[in-house]
PDB file of N, CA and C in Angstrom:
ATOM      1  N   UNK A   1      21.105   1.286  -5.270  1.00  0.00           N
ATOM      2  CA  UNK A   1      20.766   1.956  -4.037  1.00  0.00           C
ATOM      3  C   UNK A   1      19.676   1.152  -3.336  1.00  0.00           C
ATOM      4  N   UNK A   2      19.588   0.975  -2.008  1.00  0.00           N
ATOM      5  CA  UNK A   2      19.069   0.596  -1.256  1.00  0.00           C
ATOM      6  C   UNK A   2      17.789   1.332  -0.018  1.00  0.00           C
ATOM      7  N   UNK A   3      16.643   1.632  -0.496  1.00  0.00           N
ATOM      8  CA  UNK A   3      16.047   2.004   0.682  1.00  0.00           C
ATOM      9  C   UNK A   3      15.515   1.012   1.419  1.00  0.00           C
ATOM     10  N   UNK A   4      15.488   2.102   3.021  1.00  0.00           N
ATOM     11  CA  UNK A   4      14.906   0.673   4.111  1.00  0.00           C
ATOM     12  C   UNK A   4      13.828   1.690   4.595  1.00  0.00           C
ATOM     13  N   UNK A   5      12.889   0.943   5.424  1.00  0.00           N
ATOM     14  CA  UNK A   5      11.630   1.337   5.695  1.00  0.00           C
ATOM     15  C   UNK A   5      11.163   1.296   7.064  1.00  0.00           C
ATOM     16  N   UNK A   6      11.048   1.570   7.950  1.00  0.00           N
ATOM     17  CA  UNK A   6      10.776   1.024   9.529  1.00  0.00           C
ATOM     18  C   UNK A   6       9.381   1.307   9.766  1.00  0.00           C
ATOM     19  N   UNK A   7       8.291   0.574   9.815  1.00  0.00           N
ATOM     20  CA  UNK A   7       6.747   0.974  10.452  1.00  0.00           C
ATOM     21  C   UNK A   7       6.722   0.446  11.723  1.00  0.00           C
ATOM     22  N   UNK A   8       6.779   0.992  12.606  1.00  0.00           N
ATOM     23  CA  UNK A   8       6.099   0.546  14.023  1.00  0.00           C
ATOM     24  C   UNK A   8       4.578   0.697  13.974  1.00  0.00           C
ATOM     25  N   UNK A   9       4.054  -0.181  14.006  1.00  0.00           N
ATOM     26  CA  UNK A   9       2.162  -0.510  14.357  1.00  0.00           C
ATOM     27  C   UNK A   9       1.562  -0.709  15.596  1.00  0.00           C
ATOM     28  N   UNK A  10       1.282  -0.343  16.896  1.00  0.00           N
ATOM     29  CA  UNK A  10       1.194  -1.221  17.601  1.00  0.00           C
ATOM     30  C   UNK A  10       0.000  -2.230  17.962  1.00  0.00           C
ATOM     31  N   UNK A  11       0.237  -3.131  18.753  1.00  0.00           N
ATOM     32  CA  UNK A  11      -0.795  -3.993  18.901  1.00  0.00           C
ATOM     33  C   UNK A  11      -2.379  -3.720  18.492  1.00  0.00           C
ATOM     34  N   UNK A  12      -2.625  -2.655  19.506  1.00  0.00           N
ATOM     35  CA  UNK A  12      -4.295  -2.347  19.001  1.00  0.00           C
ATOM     36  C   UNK A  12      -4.680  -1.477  17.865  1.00  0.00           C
ATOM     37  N   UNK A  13      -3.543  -1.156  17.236  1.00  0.00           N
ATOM     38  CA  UNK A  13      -3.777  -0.403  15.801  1.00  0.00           C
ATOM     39  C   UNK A  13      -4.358  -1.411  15.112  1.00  0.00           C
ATOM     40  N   UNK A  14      -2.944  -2.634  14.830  1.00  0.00           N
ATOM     41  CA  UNK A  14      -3.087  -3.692  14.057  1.00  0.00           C
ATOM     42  C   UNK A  14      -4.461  -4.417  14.328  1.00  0.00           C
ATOM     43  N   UNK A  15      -5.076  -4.641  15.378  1.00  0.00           N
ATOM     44  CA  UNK A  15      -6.095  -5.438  15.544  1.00  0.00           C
ATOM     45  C   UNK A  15      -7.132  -4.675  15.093  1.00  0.00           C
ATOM     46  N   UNK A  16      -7.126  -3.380  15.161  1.00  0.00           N
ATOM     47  CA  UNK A  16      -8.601  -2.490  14.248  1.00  0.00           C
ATOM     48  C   UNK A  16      -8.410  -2.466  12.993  1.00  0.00           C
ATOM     49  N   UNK A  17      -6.981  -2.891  12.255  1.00  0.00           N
ATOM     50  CA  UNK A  17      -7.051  -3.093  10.969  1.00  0.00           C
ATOM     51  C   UNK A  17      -7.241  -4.515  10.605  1.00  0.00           C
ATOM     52  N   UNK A  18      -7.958  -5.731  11.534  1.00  0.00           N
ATOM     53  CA  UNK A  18      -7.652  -6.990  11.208  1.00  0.00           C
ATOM     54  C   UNK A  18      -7.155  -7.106  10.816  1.00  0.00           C
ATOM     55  N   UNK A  19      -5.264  -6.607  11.377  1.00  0.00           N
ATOM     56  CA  UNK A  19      -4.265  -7.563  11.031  1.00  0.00           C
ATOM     57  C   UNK A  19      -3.575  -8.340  12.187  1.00  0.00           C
ATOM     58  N   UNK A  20      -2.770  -9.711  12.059  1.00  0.00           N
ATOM     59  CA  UNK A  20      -2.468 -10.106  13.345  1.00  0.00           C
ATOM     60  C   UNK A  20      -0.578  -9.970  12.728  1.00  0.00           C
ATOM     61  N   UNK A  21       0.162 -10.415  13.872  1.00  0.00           N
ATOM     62  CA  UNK A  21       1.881  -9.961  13.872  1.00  0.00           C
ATOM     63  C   UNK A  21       1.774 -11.078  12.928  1.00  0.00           C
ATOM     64  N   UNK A  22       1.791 -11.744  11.880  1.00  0.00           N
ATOM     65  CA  UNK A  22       2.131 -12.750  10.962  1.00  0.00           C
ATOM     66  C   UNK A  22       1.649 -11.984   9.449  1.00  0.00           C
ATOM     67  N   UNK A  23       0.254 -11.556   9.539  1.00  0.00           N
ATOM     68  CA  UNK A  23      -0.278 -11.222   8.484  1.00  0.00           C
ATOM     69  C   UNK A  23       0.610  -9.802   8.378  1.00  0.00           C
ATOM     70  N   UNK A  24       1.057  -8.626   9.236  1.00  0.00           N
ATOM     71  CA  UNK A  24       1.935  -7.426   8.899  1.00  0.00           C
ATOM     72  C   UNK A  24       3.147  -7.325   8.554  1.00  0.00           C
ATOM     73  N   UNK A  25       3.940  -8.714   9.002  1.00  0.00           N
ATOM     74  CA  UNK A  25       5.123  -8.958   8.842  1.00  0.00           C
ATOM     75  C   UNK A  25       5.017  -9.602   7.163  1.00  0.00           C
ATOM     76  N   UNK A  26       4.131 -10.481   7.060  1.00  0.00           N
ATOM     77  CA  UNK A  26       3.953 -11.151   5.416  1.00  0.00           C
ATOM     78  C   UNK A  26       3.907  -9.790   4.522  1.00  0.00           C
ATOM     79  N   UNK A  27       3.168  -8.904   4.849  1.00  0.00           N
ATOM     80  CA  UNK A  27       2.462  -7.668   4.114  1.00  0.00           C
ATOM     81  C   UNK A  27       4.013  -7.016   3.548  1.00  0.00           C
ATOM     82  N   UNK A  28       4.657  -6.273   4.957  1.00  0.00           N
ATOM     83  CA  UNK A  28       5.520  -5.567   5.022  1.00  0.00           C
ATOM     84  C   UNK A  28       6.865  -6.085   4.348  1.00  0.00           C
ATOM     85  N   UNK A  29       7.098  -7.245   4.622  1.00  0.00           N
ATOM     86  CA  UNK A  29       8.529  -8.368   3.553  1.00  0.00           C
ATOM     87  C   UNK A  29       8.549  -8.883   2.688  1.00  0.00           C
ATOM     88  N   UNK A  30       6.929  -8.590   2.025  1.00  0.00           N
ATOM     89  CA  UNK A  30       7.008  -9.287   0.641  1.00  0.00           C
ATOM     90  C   UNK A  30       7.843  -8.599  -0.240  1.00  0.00           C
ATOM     91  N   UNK A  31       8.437  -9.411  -0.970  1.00  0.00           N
ATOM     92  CA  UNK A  31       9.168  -8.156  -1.957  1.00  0.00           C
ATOM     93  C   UNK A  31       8.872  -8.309  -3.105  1.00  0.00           C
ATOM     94  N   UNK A  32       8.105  -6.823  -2.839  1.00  0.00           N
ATOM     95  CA  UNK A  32       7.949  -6.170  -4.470  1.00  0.00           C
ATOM     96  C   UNK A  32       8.479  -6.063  -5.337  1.00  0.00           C
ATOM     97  N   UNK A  33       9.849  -6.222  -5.344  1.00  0.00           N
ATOM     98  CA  UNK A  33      10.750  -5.798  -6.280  1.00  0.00           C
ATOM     99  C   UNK A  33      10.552  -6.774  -7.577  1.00  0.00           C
ATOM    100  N   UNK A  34      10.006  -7.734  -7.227  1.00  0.00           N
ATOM    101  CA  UNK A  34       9.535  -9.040  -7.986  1.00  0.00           C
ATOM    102  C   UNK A  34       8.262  -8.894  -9.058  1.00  0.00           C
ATOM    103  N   UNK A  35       7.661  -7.109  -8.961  1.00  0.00           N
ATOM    104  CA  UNK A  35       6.473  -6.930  -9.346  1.00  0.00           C
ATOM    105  C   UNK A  35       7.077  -5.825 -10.236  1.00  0.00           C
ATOM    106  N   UNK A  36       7.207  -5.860 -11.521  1.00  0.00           N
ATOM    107  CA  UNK A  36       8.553  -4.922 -12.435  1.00  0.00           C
ATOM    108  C   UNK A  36       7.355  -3.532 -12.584  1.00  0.00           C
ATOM    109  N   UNK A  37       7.796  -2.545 -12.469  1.00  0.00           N
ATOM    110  CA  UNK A  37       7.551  -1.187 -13.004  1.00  0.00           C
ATOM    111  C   UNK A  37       5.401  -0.826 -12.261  1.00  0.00           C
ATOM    112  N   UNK A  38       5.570  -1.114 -11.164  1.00  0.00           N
ATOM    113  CA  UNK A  38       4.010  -1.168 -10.147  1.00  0.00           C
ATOM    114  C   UNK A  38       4.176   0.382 -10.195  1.00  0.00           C
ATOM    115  N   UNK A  39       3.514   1.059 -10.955  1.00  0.00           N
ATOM    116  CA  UNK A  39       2.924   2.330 -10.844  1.00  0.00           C
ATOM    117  C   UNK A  39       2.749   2.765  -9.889  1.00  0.00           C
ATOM    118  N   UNK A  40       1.580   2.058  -9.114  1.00  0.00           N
ATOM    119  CA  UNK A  40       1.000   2.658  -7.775  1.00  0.00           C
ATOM    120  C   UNK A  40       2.136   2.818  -6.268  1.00  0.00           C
ATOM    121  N   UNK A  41       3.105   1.956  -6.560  1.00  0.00           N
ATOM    122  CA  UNK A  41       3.978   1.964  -6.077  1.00  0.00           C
ATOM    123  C   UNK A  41       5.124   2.995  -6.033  1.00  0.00           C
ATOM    124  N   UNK A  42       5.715   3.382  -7.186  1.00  0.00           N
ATOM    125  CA  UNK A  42       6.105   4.491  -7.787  1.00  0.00           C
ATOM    126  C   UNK A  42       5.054   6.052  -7.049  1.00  0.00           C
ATOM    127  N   UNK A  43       4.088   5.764  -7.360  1.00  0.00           N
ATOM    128  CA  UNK A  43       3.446   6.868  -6.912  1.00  0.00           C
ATOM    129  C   UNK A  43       3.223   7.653  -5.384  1.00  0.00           C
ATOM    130  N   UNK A  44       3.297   6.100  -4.596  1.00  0.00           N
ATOM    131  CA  UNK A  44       3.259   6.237  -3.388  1.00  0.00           C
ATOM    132  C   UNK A  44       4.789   6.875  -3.106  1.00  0.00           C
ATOM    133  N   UNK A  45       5.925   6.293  -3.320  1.00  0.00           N
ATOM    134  CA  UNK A  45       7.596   6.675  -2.628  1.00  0.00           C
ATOM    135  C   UNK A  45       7.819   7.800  -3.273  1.00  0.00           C
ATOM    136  N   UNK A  46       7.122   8.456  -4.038  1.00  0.00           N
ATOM    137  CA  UNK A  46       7.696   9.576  -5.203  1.00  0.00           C
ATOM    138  C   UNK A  46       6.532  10.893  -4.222  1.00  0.00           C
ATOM    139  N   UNK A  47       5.216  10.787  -4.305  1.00  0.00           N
ATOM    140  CA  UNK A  47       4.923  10.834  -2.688  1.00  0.00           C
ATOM    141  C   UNK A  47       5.010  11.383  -1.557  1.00  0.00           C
ATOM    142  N   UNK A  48       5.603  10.509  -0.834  1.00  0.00           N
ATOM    143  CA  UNK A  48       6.074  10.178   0.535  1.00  0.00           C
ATOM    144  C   UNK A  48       7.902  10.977   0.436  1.00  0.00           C
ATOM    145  N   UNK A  49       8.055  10.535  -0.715  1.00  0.00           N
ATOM    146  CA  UNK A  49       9.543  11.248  -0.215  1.00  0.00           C
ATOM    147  C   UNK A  49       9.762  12.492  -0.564  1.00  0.00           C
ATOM    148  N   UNK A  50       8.445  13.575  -0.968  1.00  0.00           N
ATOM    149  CA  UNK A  50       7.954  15.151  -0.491  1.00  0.00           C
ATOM    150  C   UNK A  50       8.021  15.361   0.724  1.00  0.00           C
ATOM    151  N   UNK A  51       8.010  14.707   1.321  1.00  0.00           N
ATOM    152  CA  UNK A  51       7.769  14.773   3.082  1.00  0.00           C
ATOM    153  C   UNK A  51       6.229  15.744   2.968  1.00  0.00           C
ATOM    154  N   UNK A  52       4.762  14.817   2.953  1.00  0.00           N
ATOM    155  CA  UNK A  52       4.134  15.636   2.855  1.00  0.00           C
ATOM    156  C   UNK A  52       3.411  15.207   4.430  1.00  0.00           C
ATOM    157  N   UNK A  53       2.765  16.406   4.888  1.00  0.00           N
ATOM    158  CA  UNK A  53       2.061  16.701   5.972  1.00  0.00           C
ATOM    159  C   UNK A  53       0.586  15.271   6.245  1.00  0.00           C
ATOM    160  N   UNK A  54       0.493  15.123   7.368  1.00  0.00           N
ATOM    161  CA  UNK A  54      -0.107  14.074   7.835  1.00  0.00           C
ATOM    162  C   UNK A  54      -1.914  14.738   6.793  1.00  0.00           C
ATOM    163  N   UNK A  55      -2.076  15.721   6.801  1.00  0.00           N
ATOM    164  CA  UNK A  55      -3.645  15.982   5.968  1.00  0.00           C
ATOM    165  C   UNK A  55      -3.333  15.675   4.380  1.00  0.00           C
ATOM    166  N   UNK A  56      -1.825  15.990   4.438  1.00  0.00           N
ATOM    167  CA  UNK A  56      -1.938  15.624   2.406  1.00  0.00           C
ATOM    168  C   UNK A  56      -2.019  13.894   2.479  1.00  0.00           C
ATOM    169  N   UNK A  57      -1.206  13.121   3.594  1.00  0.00           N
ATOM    170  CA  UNK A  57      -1.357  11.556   3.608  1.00  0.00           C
ATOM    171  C   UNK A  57      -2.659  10.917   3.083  1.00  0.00           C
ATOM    172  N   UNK A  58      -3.611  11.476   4.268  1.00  0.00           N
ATOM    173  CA  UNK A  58      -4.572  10.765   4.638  1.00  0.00           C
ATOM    174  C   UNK A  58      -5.878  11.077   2.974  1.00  0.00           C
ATOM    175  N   UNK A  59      -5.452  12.675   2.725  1.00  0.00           N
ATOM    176  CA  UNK A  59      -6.116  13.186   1.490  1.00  0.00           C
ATOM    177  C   UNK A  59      -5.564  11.807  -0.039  1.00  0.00           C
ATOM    178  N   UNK A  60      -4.809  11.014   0.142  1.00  0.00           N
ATOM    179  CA  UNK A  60      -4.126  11.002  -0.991  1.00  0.00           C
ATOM    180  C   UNK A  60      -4.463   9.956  -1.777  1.00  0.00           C
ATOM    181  N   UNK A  61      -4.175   9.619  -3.350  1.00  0.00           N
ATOM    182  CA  UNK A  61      -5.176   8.628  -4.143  1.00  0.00           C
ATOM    183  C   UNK A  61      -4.204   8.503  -4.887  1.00  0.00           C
ATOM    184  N   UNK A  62      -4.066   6.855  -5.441  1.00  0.00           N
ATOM    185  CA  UNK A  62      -3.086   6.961  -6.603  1.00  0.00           C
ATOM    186  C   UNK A  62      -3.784   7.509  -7.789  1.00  0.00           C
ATOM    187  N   UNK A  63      -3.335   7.864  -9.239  1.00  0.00           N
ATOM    188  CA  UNK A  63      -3.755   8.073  -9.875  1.00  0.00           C
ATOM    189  C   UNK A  63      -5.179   7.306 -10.575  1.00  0.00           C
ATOM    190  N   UNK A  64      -5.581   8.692 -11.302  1.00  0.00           N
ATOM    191  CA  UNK A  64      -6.807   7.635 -12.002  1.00  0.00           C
ATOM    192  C   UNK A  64      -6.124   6.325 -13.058  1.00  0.00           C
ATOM    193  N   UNK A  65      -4.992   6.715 -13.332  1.00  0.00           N
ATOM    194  CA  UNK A  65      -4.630   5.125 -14.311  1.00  0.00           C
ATOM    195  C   UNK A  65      -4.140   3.799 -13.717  1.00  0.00           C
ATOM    196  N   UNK A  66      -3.800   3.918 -12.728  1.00  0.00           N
ATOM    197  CA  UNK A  66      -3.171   3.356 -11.457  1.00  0.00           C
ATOM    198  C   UNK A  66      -4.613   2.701 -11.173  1.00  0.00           C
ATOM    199  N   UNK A  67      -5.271   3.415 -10.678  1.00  0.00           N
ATOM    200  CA  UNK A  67      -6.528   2.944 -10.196  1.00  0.00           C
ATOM    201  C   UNK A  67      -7.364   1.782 -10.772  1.00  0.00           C
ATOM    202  N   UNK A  68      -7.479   2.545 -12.541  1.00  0.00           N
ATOM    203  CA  UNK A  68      -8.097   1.552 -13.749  1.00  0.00           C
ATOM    204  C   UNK A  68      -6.884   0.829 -13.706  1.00  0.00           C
ATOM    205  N   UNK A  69      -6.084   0.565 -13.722  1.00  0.00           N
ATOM    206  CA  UNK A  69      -4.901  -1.091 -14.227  1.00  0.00           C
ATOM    207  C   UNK A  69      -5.305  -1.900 -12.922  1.00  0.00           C
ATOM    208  N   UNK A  70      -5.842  -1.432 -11.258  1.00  0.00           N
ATOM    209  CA  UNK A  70      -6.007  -2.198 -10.619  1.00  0.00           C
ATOM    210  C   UNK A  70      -7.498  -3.033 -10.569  1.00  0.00           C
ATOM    211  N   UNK A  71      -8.512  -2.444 -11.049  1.00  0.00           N
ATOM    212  CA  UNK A  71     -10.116  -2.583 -11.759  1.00  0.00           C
ATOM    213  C   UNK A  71      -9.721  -3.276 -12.682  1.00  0.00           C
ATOM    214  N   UNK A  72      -8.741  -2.876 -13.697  1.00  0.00           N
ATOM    215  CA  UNK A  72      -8.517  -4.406 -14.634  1.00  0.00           C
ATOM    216  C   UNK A  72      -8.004  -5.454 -14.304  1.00  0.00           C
ATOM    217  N   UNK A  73      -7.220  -5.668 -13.545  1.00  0.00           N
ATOM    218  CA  UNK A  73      -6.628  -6.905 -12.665  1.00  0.00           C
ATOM    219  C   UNK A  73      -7.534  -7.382 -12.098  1.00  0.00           C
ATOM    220  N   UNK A  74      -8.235  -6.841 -11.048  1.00  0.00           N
ATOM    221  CA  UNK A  74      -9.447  -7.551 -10.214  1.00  0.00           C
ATOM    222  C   UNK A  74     -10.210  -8.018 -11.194  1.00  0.00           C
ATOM    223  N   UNK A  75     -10.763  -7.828 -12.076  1.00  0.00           N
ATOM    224  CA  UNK A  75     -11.930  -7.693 -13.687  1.00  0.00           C
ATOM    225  C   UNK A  75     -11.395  -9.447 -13.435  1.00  0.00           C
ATOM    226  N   UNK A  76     -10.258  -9.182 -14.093  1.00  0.00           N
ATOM    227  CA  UNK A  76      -9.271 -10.420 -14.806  1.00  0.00           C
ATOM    228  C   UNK A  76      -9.418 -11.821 -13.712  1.00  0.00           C
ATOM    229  N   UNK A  77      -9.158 -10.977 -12.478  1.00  0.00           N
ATOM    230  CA  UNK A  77      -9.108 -12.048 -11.246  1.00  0.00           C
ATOM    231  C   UNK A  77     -10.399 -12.811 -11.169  1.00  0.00           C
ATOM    232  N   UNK A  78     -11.155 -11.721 -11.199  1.00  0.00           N
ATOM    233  CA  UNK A  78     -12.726 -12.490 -11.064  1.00  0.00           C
ATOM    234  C   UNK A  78     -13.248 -13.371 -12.221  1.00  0.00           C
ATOM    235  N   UNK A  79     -12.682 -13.637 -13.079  1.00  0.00           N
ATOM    236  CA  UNK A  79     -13.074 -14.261 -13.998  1.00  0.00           C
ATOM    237  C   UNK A  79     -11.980 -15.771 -14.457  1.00  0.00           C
ATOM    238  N   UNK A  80     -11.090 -15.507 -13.364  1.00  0.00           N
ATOM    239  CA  UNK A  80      -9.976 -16.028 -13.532  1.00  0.00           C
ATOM    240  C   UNK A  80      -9.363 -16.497 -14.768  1.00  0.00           C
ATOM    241  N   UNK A  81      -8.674 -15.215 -15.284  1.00  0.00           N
ATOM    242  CA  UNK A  81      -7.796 -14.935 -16.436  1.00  0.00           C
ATOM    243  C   UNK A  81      -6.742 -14.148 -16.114  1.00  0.00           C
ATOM    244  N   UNK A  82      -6.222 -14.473 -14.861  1.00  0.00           N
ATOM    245  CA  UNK A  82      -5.088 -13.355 -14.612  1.00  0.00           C
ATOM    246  C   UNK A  82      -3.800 -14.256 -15.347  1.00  0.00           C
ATOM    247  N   UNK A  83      -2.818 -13.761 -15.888  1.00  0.00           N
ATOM    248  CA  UNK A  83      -1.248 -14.711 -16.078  1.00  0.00           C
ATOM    249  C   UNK A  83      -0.791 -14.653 -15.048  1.00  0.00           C
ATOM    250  N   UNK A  84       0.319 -15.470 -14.866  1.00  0.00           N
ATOM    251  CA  UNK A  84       1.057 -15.245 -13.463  1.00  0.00           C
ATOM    252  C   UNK A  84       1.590 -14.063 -13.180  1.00  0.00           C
ATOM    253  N   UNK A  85       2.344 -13.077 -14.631  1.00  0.00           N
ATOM    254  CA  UNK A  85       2.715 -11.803 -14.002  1.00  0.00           C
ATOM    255  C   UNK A  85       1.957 -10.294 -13.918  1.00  0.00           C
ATOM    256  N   UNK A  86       0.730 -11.330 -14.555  1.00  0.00           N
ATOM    257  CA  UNK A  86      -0.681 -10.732 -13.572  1.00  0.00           C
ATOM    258  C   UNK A  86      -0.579 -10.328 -11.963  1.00  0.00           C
ATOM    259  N   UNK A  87      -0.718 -12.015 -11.923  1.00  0.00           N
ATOM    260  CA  UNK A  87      -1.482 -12.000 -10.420  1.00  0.00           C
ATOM    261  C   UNK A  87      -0.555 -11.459  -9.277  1.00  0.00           C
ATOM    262  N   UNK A  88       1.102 -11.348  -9.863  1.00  0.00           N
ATOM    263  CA  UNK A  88       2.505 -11.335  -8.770  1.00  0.00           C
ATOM    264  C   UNK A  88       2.024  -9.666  -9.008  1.00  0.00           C
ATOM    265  N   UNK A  89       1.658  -8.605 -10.099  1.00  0.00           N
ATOM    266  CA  UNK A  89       1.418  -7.256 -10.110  1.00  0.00           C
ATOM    267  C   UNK A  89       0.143  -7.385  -9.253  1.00  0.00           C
ATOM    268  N   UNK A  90      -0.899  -7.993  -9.134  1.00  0.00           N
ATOM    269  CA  UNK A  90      -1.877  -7.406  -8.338  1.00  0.00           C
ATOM    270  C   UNK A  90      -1.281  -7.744  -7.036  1.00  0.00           C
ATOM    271  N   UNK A  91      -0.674  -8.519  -6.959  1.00  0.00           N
ATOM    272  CA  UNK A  91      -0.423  -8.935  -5.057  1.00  0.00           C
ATOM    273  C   UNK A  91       0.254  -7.669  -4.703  1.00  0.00           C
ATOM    274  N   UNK A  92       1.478  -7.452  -5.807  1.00  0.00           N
ATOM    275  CA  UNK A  92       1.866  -6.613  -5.296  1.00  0.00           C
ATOM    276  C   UNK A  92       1.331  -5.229  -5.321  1.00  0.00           C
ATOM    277  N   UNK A  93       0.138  -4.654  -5.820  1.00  0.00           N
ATOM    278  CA  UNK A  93      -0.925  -3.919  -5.748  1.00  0.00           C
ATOM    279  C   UNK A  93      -1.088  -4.110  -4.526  1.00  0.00           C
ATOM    280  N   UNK A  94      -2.003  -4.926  -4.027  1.00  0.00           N
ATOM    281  CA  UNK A  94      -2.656  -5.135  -2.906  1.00  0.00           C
ATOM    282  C   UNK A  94      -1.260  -5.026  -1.480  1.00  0.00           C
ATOM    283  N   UNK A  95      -0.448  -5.488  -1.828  1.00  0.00           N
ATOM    284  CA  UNK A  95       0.569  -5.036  -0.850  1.00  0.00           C
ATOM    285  C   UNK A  95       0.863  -3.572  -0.229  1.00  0.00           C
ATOM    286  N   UNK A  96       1.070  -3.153  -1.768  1.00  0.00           N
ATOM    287  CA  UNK A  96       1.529  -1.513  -1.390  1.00  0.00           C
ATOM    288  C   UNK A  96      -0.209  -1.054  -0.802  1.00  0.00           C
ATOM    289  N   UNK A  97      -1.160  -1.521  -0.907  1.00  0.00           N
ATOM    290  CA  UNK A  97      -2.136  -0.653  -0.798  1.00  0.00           C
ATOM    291  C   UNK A  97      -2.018  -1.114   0.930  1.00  0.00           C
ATOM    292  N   UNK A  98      -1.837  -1.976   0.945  1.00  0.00           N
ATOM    293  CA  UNK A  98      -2.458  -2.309   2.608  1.00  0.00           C
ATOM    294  C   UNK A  98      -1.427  -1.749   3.562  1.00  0.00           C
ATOM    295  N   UNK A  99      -0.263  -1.908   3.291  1.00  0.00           N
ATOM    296  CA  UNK A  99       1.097  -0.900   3.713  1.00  0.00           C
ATOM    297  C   UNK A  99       0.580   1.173   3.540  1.00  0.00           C
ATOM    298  N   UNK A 100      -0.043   1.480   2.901  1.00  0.00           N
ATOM    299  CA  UNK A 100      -0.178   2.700   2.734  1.00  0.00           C
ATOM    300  C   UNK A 100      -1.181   3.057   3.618  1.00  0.00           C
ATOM    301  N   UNK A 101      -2.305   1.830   3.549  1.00  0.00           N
ATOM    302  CA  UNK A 101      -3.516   1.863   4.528  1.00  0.00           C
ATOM    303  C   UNK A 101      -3.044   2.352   6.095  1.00  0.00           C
ATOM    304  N   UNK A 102      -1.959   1.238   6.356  1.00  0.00           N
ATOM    305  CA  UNK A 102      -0.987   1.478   7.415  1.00  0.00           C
ATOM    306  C   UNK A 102      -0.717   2.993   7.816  1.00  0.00           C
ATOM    307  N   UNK A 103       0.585   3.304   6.931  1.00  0.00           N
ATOM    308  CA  UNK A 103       0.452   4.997   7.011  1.00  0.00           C
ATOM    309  C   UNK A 103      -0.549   6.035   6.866  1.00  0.00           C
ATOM    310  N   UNK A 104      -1.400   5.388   6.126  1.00  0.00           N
ATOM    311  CA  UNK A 104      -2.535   6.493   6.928  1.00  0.00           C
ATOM    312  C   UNK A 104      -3.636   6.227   7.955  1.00  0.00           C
ATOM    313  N   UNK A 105      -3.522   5.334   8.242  1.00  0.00           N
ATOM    314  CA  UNK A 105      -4.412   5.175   9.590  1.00  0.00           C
ATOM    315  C   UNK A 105      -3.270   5.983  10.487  1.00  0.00           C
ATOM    316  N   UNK A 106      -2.012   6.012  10.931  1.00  0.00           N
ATOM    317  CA  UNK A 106      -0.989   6.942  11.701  1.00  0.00           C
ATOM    318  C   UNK A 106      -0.902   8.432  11.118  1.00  0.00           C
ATOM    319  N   UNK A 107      -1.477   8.833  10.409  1.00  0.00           N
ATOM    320  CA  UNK A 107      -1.283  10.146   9.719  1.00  0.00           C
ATOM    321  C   UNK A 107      -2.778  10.688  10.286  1.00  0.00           C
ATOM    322  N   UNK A 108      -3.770  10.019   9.888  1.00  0.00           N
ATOM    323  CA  UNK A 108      -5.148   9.846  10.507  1.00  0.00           C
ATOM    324  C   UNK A 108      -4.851  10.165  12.136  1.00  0.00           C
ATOM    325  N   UNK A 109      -4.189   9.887  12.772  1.00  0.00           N
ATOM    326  CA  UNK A 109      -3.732   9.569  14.072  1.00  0.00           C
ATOM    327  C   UNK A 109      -3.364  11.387  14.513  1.00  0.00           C
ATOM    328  N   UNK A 110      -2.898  11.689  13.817  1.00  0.00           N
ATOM    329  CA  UNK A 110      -1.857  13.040  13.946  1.00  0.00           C
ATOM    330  C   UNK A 110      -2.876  14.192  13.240  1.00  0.00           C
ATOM    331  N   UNK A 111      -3.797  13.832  12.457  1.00  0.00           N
ATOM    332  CA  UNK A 111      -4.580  15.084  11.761  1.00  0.00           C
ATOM    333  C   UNK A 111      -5.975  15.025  13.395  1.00  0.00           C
ATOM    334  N   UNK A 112      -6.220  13.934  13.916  1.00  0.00           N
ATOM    335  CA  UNK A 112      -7.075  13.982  14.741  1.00  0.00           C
ATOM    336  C   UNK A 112      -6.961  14.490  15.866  1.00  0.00           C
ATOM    337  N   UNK A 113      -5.333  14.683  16.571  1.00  0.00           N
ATOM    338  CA  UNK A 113      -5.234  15.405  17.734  1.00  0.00           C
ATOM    339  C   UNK A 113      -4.585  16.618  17.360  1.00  0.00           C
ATOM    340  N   UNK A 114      -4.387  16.954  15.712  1.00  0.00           N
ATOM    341  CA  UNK A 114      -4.034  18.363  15.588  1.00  0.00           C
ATOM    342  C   UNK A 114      -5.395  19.401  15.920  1.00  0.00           C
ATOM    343  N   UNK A 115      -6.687  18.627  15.910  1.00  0.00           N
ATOM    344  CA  UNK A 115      -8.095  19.062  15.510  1.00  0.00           C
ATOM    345  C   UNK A 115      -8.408  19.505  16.863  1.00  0.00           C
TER     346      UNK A 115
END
């Protein structure tokens, strides 16, 4: 099975997130799929496909173990001892996180003019 994903960002979103159209497009097409069994990842689409309300988005945290495996990766990074299928799990960490950042800065968007 195949899911697809569509984020529209626009221009001055992206620029308050210092991102430019090269760095969102890299973010958004990397493929993860290359990063075997990413928890945080899992956590996010499992999630998101509750259809939960723009205040549960913006409220939301991966787990605390999720959290510690990404504190151990960085640990690892900083000392540079990551393996390679280390460093392809933290990218792809850092992927899903900056993609989620995404959706909730737009969820953020929708809890602020519900207010």
């Amino acid at each position: 099975m195949l899911m697809q994903l569509t984020i529209v960002v626009p221009d001055e979103q992206a620029r308050q997130l210092g991102l430019g159209r090269e760095e969102l497009e890299k973010l958004v097409t990397r493929p993860l799929q290359q990063v075997p069994n990413l928890a945080f990842l899992e956590e996010v689409t499992e999630f998101l496909g509750k259809g939960p309300q723009p205040k549960e988005i913006v409220a939301f945290h991966g787990s605390e173990k999720s959290q510690q495996r990404a504190r151990e990766l960085l640990d690892k990074n900083r000392t540079g001892t990551l393996t390679p299928e280390e460093e392809a799990e933290l990218d792809g960490i850092e992927s899903a996180n900056h993609l989620f950042a995404l959706i909730k800065a737009r969820a953020w968007q929708h809890v602020s003019a519900a207010s």
